[in-house]
C-alpha atoms as a PDB file:
ATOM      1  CA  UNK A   1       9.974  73.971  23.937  1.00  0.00           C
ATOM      2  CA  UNK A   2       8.477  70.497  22.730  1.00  0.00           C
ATOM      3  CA  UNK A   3       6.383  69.966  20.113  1.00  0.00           C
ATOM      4  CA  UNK A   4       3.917  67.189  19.476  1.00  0.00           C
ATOM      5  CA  UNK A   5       0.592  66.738  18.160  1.00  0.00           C
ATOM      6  CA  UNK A   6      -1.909  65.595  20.974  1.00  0.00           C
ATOM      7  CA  UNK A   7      -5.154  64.308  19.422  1.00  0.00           C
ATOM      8  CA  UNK A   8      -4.599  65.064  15.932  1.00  0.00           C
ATOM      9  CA  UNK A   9      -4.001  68.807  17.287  1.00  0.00           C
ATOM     10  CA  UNK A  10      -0.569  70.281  17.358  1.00  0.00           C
ATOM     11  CA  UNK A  11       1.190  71.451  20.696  1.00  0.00           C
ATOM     12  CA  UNK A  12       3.770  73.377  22.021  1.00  0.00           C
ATOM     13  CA  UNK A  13       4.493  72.512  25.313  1.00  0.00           C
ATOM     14  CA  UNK A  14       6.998  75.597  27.451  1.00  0.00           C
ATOM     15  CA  UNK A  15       8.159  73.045  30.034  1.00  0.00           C
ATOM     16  CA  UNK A  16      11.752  71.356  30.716  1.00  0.00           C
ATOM     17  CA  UNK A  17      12.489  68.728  28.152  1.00  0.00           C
ATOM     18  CA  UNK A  18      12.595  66.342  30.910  1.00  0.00           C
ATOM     19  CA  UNK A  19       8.829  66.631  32.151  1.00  0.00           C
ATOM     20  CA  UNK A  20       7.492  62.977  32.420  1.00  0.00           C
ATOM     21  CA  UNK A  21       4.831  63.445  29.125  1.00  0.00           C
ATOM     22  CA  UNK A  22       2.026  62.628  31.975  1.00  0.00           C
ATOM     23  CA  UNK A  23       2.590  66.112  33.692  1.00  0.00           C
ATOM     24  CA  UNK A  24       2.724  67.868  30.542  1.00  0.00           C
ATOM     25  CA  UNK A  25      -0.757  66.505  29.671  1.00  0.00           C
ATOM     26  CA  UNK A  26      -2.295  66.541  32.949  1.00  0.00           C
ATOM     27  CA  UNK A  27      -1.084  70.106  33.814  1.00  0.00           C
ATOM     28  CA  UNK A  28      -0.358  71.862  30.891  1.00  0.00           C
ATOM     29  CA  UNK A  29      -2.624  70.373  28.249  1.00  0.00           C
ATOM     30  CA  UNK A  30      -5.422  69.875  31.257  1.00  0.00           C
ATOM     31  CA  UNK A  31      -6.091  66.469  29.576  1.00  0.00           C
ATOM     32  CA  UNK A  32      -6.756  64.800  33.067  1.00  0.00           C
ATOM     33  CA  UNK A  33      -7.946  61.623  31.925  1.00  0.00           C
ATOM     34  CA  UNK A  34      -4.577  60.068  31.841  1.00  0.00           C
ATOM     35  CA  UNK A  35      -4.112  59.504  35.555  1.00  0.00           C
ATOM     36  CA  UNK A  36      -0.862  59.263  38.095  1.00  0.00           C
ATOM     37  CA  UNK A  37      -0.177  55.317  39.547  1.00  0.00           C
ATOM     38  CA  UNK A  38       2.609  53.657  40.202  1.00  0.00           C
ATOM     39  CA  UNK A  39       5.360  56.538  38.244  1.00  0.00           C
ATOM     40  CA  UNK A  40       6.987  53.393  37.097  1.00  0.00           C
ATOM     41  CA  UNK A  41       5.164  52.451  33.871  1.00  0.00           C
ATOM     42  CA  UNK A  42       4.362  49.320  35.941  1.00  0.00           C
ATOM     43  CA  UNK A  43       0.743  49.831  36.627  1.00  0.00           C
ATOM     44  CA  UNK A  44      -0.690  51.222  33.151  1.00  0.00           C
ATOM     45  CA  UNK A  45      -2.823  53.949  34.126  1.00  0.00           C
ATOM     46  CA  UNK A  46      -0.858  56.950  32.861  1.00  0.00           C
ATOM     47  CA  UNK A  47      -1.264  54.422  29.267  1.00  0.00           C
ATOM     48  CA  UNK A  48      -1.616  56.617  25.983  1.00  0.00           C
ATOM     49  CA  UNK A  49      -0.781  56.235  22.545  1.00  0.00           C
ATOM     50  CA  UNK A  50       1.865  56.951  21.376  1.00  0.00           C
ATOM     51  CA  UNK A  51       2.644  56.587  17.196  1.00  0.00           C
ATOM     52  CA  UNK A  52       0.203  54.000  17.489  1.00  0.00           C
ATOM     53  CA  UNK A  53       2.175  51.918  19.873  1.00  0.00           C
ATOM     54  CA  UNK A  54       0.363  52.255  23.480  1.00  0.00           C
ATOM     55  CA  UNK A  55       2.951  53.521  25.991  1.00  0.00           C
ATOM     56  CA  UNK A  56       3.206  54.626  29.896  1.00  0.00           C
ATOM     57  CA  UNK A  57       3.398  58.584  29.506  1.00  0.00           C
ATOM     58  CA  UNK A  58       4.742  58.619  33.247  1.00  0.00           C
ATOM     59  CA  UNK A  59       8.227  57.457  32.006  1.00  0.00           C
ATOM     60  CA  UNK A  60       8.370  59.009  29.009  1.00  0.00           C
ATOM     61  CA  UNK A  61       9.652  62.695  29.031  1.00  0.00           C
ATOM     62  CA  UNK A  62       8.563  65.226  27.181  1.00  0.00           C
ATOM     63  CA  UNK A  63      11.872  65.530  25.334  1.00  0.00           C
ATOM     64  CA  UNK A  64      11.429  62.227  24.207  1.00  0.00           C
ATOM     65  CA  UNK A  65       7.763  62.581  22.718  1.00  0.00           C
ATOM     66  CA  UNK A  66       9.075  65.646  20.697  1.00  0.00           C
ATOM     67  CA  UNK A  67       7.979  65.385  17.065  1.00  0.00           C
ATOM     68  CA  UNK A  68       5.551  62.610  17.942  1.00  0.00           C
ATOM     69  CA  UNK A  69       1.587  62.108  17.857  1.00  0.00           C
ATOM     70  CA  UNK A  70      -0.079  61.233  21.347  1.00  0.00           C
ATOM     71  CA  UNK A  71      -3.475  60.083  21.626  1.00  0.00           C
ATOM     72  CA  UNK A  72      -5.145  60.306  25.332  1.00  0.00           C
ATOM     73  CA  UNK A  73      -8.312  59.020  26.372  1.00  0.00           C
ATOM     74  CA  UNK A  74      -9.853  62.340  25.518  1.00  0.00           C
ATOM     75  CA  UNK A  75      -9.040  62.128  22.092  1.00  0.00           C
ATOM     76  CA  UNK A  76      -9.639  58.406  21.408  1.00  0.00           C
ATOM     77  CA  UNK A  77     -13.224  58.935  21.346  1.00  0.00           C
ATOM     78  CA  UNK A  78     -14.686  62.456  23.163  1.00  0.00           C
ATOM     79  CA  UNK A  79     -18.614  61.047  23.049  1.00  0.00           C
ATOM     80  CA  UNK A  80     -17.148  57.496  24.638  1.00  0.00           C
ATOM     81  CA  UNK A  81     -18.394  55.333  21.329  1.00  0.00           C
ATOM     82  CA  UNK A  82     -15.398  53.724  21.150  1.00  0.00           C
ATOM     83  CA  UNK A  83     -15.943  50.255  21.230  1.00  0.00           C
ATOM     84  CA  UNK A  84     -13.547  48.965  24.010  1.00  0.00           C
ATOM     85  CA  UNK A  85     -15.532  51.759  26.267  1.00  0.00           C
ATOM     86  CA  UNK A  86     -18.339  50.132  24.992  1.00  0.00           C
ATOM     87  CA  UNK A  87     -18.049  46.814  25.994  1.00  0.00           C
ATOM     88  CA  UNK A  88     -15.840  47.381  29.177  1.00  0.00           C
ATOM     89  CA  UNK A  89     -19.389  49.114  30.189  1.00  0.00           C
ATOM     90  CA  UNK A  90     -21.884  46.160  28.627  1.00  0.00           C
ATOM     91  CA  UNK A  91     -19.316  43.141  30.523  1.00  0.00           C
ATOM     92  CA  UNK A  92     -19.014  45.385  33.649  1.00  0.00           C
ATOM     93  CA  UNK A  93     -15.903  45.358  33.563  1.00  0.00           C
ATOM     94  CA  UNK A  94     -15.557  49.107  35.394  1.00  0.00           C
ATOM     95  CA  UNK A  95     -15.474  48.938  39.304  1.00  0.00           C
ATOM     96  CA  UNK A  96     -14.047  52.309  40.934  1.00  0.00           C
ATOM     97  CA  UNK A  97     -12.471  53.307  36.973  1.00  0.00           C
ATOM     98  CA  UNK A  98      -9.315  54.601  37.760  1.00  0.00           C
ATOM     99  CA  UNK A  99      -7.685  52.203  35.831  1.00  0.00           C
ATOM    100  CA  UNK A 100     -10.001  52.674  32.820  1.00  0.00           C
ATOM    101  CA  UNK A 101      -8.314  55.076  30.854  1.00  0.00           C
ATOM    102  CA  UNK A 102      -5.279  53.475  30.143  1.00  0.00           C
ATOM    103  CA  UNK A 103      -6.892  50.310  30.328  1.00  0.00           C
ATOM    104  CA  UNK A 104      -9.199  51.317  27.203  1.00  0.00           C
ATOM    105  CA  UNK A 105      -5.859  52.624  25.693  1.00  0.00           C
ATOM    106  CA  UNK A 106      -3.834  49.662  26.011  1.00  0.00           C
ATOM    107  CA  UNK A 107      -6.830  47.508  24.492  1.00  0.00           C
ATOM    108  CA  UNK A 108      -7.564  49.826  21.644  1.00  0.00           C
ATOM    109  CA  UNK A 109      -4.329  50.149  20.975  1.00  0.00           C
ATOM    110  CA  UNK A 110      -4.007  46.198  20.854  1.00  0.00           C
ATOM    111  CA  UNK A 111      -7.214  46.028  18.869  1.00  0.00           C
ATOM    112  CA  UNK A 112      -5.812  48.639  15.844  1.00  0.00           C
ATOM    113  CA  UNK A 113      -3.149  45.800  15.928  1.00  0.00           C
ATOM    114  CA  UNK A 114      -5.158  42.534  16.259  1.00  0.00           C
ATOM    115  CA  UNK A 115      -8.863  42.691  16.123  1.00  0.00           C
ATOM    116  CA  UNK A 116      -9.035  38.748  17.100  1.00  0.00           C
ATOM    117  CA  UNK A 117      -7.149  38.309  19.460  1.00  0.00           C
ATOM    118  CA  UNK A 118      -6.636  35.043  21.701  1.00  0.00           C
ATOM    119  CA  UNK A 119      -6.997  35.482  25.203  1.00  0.00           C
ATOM    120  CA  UNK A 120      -2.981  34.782  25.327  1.00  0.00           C
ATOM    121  CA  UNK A 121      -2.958  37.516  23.442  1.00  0.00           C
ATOM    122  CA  UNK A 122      -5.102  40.096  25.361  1.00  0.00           C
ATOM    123  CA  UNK A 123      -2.826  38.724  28.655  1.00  0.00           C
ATOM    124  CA  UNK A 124       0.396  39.577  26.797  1.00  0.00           C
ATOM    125  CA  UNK A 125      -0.531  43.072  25.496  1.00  0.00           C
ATOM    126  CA  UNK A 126      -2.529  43.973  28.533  1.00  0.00           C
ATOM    127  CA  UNK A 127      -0.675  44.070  31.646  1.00  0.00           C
ATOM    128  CA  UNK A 128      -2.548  47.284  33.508  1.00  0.00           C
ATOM    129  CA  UNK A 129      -2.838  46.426  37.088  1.00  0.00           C
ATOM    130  CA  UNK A 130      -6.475  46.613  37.890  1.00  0.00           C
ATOM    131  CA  UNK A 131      -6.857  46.507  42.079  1.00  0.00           C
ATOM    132  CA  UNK A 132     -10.623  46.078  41.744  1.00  0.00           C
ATOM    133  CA  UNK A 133      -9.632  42.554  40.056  1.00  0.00           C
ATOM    134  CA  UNK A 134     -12.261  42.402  37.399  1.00  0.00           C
ATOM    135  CA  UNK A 135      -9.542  40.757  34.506  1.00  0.00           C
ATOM    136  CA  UNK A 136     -12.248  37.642  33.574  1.00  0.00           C
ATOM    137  CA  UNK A 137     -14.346  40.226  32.478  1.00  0.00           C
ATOM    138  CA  UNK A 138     -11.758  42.726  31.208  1.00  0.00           C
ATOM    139  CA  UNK A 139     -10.641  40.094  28.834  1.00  0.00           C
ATOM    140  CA  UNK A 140     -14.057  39.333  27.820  1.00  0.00           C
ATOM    141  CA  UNK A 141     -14.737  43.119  27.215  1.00  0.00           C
ATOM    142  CA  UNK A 142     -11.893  43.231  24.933  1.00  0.00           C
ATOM    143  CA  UNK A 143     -12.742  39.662  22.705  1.00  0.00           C
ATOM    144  CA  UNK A 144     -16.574  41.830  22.250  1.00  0.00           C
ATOM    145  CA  UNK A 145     -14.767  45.301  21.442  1.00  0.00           C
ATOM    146  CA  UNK A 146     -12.926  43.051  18.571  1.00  0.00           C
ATOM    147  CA  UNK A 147     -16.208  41.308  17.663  1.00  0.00           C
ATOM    148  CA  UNK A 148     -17.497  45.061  17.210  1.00  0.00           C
ATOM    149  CA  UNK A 149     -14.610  46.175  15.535  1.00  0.00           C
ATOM    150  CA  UNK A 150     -15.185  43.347  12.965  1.00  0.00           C
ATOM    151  CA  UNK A 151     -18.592  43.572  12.690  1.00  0.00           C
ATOM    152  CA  UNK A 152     -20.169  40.785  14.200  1.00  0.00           C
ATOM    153  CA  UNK A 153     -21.656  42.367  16.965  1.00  0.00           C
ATOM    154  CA  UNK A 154     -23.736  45.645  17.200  1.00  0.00           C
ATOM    155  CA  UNK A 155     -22.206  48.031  19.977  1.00  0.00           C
ATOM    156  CA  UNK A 156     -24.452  49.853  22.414  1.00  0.00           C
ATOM    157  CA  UNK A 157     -24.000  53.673  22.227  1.00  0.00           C
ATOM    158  CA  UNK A 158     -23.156  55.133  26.069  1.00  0.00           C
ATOM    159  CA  UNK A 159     -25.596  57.838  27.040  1.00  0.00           C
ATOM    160  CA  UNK A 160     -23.787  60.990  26.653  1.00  0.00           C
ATOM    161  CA  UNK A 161     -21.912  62.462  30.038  1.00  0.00           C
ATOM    162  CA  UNK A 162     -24.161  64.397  32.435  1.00  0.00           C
ATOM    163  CA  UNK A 163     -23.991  68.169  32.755  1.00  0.00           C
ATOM    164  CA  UNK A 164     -24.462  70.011  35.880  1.00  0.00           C
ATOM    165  CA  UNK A 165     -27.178  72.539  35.386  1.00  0.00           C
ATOM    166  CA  UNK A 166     -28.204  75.042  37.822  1.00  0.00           C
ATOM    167  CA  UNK A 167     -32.398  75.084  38.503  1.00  0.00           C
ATOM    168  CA  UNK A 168     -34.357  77.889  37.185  1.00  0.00           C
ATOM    169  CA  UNK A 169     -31.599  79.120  34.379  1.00  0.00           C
END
């Protein structure tokens, strides 16, 4: 039995020590915003953060994440006002968006380091394979998300996610 705290929450996760963290959020935790690529830790979309430090949670097992605090893409901002999401959205930056979650984890977690960064910087720290191709503006989203972060620049709150409603209740 692992424990970790997931989003400032504490967990105790009944699966084999060996569970790639990924599964363990995606199935047991039902925090499906972290999302399955390559299984490599090559492609960055299974990217969360992990101790501050982000991390592929495909390659990591759940024995290994014991005693340690993982934030997903759930719990990095729930109402999406973080400002990497912001700006990834106001560059348009986001084609299909299954990269984007560990794509806006990799970033934030660069930002919380370096909130003026170079763009030698934002290539080193962000190496998420993105098969849409939209890195000019991914980079740019990230140099805004810092000038938010430092206050230069205003960020642009995201309408809040859509809830299907039946008619007539």
């Amino acid at each position: 039995m692992a424990q970790l705290t997931v989003n400032n929450q504490p967990m105790e996760f009944r699966l084999e020590p060996d569970t790639p963290l990924l599964w363990a959020l995606r199935d047991a935790a039902n925090l499906t915003g972290t999302k399955y690529g390559c299984g490599s830790g090559e492609c960055g979309a299974c990217t969360v953060i992990i101790d501050g430090q982000a991390m592929p949670s495909c390659t990591l097992s759940l024995g290994e994440a014991e005693g340690r605090s993982v934030t997903t893409i759930e719990g990095l901002s729930p109402d999406r006002s973080h400002p990497v999401q912001q700006a990834l959205v106001s560059e348009q930056a986001i084609q299909c968006g299954f990269c984007t979650p560990g794509l806006v984890m990799t970033a934030a977690a660069l930002l919380a380091r370096n909130a003026n960064p170079t763009d030698a910087d934002i290539a080193a720290a962000v190496t998420n394979i993105c098969r849409c191709g939209t890195y000019p503006r991914i980079t740019q989203a990230i140099q805004r998300a810092g000038r938010i972060l430092r206050g230069e620049e205003r960020g642009v709150p995201l309408p809040a996610p859509q809830t299907a409603t039946t008619p007539g209740l």
